[in-house]
Protein backbone atom coordinates (compact mmCIF):
# COMPACT_ATOMS: atom_id res chain seq x y z
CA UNK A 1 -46.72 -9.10 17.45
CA UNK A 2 -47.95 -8.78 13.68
CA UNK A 3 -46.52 -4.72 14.39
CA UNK A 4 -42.75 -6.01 15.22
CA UNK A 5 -42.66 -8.44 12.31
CA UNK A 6 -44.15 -5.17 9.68
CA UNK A 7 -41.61 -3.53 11.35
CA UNK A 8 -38.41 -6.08 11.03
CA UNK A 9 -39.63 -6.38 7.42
CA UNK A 10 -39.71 -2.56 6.87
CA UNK A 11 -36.68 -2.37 8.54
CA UNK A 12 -34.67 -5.23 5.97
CA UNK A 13 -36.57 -3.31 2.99
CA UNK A 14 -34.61 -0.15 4.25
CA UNK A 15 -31.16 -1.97 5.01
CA UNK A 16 -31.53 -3.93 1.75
CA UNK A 17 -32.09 -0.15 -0.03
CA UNK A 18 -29.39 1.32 2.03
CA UNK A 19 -27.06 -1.07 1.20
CA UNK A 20 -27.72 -0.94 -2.41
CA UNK A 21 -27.27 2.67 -2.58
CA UNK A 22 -23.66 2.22 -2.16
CA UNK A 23 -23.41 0.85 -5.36
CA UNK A 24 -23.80 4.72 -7.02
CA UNK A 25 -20.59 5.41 -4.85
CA UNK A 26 -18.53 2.81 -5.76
CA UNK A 27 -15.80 2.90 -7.84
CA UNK A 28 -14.75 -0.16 -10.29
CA UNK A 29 -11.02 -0.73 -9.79
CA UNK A 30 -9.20 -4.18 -10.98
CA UNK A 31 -6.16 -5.90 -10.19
CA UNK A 32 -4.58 -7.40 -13.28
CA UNK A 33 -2.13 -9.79 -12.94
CA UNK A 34 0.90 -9.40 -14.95
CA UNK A 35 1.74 -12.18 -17.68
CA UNK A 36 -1.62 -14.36 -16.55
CA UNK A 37 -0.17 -17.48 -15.14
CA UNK A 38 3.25 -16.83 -16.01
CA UNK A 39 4.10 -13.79 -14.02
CA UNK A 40 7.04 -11.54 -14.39
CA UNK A 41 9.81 -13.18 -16.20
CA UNK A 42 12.50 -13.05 -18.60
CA UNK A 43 10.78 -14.15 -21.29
CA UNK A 44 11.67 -16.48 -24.48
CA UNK A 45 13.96 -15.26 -27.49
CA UNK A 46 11.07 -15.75 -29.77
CA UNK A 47 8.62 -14.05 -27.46
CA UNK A 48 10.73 -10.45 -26.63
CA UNK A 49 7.32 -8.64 -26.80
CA UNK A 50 4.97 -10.57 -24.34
CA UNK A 51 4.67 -8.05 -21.98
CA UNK A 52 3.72 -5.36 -24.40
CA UNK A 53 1.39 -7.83 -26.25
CA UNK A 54 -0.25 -8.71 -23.01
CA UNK A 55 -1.03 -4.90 -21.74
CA UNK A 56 -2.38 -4.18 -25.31
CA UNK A 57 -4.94 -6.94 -24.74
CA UNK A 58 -6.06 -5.15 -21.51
CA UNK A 59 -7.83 -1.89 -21.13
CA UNK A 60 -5.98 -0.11 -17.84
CA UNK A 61 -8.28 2.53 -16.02
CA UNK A 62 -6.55 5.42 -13.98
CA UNK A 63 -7.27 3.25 -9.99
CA UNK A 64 -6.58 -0.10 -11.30
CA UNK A 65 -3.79 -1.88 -10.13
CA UNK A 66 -0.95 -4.30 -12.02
CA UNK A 67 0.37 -7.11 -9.61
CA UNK A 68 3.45 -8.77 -10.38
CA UNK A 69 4.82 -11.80 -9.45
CA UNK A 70 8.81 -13.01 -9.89
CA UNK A 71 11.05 -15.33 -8.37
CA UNK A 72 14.38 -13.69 -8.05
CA UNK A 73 13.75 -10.89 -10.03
CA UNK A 74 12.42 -7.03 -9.63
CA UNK A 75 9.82 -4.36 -11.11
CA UNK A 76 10.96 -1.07 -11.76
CA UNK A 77 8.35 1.87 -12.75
CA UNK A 78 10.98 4.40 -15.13
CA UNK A 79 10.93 6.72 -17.42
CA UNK A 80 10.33 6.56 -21.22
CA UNK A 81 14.14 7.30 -21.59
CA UNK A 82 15.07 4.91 -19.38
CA UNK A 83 12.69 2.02 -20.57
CA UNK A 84 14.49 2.48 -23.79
CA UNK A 85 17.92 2.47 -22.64
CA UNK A 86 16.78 -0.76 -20.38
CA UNK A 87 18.99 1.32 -17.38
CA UNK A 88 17.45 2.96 -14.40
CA UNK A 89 19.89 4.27 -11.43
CA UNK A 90 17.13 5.88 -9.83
CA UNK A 91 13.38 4.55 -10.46
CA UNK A 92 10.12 5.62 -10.06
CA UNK A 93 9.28 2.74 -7.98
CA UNK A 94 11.31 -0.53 -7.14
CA UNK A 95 10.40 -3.57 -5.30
CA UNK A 96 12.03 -7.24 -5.48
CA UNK A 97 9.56 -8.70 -2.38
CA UNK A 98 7.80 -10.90 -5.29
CA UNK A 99 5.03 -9.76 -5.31
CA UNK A 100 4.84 -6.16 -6.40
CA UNK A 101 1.22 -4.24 -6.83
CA UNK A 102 1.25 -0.80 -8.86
CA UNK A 103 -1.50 1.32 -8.73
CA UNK A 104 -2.02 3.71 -11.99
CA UNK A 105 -2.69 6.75 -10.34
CA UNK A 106 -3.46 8.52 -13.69
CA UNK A 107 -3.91 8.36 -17.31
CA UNK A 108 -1.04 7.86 -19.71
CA UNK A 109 2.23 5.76 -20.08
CA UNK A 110 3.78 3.77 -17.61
CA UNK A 111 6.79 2.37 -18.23
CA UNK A 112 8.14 -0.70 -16.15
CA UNK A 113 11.13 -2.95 -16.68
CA UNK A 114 13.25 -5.58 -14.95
CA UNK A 115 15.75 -4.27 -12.18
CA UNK A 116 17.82 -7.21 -12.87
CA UNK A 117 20.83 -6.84 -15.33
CA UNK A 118 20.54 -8.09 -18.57
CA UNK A 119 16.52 -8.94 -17.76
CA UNK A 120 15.03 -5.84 -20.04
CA UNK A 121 17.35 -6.16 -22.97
CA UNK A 122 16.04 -9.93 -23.08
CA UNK A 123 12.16 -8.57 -23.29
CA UNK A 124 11.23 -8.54 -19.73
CA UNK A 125 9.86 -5.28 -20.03
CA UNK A 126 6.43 -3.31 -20.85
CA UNK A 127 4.40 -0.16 -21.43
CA UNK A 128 0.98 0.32 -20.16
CA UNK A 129 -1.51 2.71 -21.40
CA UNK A 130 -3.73 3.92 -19.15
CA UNK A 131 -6.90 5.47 -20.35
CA UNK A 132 -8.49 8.99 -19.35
CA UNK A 133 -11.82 8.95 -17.20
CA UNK A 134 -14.83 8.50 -18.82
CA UNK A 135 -16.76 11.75 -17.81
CA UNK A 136 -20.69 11.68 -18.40
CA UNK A 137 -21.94 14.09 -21.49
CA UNK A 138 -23.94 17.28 -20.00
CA UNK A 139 -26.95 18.03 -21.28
CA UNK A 140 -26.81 21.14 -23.45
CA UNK A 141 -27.15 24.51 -21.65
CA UNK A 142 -30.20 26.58 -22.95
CA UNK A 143 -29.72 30.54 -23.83
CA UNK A 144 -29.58 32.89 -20.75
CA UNK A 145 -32.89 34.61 -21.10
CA UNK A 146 -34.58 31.40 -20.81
CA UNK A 147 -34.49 30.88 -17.06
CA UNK A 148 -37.68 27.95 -17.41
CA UNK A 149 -35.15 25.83 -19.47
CA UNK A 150 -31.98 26.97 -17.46
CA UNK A 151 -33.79 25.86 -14.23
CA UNK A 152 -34.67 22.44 -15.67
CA UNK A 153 -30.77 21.94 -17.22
CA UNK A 154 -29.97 23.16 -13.48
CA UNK A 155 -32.34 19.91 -12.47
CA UNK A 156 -30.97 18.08 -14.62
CA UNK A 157 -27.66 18.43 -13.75
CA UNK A 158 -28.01 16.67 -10.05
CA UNK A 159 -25.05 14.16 -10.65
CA UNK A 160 -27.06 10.27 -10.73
CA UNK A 161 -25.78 9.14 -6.86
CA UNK A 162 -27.61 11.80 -5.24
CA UNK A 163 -30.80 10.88 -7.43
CA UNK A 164 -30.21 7.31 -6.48
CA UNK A 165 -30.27 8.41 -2.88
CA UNK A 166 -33.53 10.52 -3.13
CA UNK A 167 -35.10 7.63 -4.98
CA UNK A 168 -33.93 5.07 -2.09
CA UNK A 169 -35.26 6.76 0.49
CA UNK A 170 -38.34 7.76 -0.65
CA UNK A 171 -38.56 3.82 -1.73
CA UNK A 172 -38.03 2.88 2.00
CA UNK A 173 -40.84 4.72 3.25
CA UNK A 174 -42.98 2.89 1.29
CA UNK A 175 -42.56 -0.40 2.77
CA UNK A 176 -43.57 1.22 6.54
């Protein structure tokens, strides 16, 4: 009896790690929602740049997502021609369901207005920058005829997940 409980608590210990180790695989995405509580709208004659004052109060990764939501209204992903000329025959990406969710796919501009006539010239429009990956620094690479120090950069080099893997599992075995 005293066996099957060591065991069930070995056996959490190992689930517990397991599950854990997911976290070096994850990737942090968010969902921002455009205007806060105000949504997508045509905004006041006093406040023509909101939308662009709101994304520069953001930081946009390349994954993230912008979710807009309008009564009566549309989101159109254009150009940076088009975005100035507040005209778009053929977008990017159009939706007027409401509720409209835009994933930046990769770093740079995007450039969104209102499909609705007259809606972009009033200010309900926007440009969001989105920033490059973050790649981690590598650790310097020593001469050629070194090969002690080019095997240990080599070592070194194992990206962090599969360290946090090795580390897990060797963990779980020490709670049999």
């Amino acid at each position: 009896m005293a066996f099957l409980l060591l065991c069930s608590a070995s056996f959490k210990a190992f689930l517990l790690l397991f599950l854990l180790s997911f976290h070096f695989f994850s990737a942090v995405c968010t969902e921002f929602l455009v205007g806060d509580d105000d949504g997508w709208e045509v905004p006041d004659s006093k406040e023509t740049g909101k939308y662009n004052k709101w994304a520069s109060r953001n930081r946009f990764s390349v994954h993230d997502t912008v979710n807009f939501r309008y009564k009566k209204d549309s989101v159109m992903v254009v150009t940076e021609e088009e975005y100035k000329e507040c005209l778009s025959s053929k977008p990017l990406f159009y939706d007027n369901s409401g509720n409209s969710v835009v994933k930046l796919d990769r770093p740079g501009l995007f450039y969104f207005i209102s499909g609705v006539t007259g809606h972009c010239q009033k200010g309900q429009r926007m440009i969001i920058k989105v920033l490059e990956p973050v790649s981690p620094p590598h650790p310097p690479t020593p001469p050629p005829h070194d090969t002690k120090k080019a095997a240990a950069a080599n070592l070194l080099s194992v990206s962090s997940p599969i360290l946090g893997m090795f580390f897990m599992f060797v963990a779980s075995f020490l709670f049999i």
